[in-house]
Protein backbone atom coordinates (compact mmCIF):
# COMPACT_ATOMS: atom_id res chain seq x y z
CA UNK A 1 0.00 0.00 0.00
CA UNK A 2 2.96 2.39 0.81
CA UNK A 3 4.48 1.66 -2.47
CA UNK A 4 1.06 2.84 -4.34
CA UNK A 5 0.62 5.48 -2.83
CA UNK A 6 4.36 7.26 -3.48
CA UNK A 7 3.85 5.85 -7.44
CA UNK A 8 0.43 7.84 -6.78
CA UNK A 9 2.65 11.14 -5.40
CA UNK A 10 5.34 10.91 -8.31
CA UNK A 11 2.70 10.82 -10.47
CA UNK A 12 0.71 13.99 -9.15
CA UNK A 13 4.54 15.60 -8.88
CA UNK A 14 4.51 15.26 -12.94
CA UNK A 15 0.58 16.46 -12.68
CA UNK A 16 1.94 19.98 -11.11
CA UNK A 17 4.61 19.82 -13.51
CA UNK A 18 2.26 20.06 -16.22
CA UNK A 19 -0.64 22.24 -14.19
CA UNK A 20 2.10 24.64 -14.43
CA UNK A 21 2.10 25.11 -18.47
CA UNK A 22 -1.33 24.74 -18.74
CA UNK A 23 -2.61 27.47 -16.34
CA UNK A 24 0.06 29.87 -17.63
CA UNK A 25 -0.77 28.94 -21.13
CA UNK A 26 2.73 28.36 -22.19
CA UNK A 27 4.90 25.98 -21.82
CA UNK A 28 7.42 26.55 -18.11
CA UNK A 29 10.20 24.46 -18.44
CA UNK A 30 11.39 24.75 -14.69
CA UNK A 31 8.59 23.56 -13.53
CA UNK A 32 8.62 20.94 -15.74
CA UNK A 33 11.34 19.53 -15.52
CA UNK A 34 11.54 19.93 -11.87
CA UNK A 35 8.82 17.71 -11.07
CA UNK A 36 9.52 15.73 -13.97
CA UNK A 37 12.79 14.85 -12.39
CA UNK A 38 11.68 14.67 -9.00
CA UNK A 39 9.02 12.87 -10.09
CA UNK A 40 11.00 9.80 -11.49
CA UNK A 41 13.13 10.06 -8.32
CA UNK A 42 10.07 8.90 -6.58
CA UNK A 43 8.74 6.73 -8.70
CA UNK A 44 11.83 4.59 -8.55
CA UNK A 45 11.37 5.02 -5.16
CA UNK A 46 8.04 3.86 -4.86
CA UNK A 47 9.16 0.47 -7.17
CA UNK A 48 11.83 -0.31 -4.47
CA UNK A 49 9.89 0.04 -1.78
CA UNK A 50 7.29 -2.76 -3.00
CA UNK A 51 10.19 -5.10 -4.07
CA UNK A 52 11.26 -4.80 -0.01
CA UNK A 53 14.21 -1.98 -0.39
CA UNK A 54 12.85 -0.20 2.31
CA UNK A 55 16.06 2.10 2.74
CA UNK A 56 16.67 2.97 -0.65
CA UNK A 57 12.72 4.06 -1.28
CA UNK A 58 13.74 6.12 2.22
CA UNK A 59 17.06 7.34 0.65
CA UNK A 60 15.68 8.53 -2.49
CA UNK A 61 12.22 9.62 -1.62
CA UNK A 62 12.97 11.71 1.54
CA UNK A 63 15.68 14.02 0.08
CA UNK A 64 13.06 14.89 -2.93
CA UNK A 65 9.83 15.05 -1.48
CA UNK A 66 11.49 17.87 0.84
CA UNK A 67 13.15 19.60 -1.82
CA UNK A 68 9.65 19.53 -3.28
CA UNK A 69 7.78 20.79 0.21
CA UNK A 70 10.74 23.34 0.31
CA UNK A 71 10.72 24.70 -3.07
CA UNK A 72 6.83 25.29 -2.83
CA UNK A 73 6.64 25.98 0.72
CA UNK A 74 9.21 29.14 -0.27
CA UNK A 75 7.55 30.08 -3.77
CA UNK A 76 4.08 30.10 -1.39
CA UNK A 77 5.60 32.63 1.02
CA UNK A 78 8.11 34.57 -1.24
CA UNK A 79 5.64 35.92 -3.43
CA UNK A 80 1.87 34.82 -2.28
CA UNK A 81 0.11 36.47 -5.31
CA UNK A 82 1.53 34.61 -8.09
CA UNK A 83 1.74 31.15 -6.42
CA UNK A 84 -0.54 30.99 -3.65
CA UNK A 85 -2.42 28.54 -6.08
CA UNK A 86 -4.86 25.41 -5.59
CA UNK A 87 -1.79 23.54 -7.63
CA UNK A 88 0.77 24.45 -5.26
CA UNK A 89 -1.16 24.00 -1.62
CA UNK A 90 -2.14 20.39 -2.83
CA UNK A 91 1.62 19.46 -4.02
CA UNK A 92 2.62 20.84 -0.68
CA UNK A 93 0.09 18.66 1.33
CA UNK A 94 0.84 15.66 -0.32
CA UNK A 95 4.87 16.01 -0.11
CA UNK A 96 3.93 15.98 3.69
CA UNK A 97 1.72 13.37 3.16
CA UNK A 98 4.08 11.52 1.47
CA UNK A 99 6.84 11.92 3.96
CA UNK A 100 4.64 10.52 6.56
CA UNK A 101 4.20 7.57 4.94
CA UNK A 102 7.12 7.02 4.32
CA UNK A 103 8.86 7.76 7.28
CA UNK A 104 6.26 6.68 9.96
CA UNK A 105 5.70 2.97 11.24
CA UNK A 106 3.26 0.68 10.05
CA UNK A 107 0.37 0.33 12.16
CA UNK A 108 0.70 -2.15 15.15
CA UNK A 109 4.71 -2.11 14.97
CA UNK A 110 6.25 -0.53 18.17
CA UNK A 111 9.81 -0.25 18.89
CA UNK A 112 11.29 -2.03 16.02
CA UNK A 113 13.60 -0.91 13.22
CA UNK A 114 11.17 -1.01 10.15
């Protein structure tokens, strides 16, 4: 279930990517290839976690889901009238999201190293 779901966030990451172009009507290649990068970062991510690579998912999927929350987190604050957008509040939400999952224990497992 934990490996769905951050295939489901890499995929929304390349989702903003493209919301970007399309609400500015032109094609923003930052953005693009931002979260298109990211967004394979995870995705690989999300494929070793289900076949049991626990650390590497963490390894890779940690560092960019918080460049991610960073990067929008800062373009929210730094200049609220251009990006204080439905696009960028739900990418932020869901990099948190997605760190919880990730980094949080299953439920029912106490005190052991997962």
């Amino acid at each position: 279930m934990r490996a769905l779901l951050i295939v489901v966030y890499a995929l929304h990451l390349f989702w903003t990517g493209l919301w970007a172009s399309i609400a500015a009507q032109a094609l923003k290649l930052n953005a693009f290839w931002f979260c298109l990068l990211l967004g394979t970062v995870c995705l690989i991510g999300g494929v070793m976690y289900r076949l049991g690579k626990t650390w590497l998912a963490r390894l890779l999927v940690g560092p960019a889901a918080t460049l991610v929350t960073g990067f929008y987190v800062y373009s929210f604050v730094n200049d609220p009238g251009v990006d204080a957008t439905f696009r960028v509040g739900l990418i932020i939400l869901s990099s948190i999201g997605v760190q919880l999952v990730l980094f949080f224990p299953p439920v029912g497992v106490e005190n052991e190293n997962v």
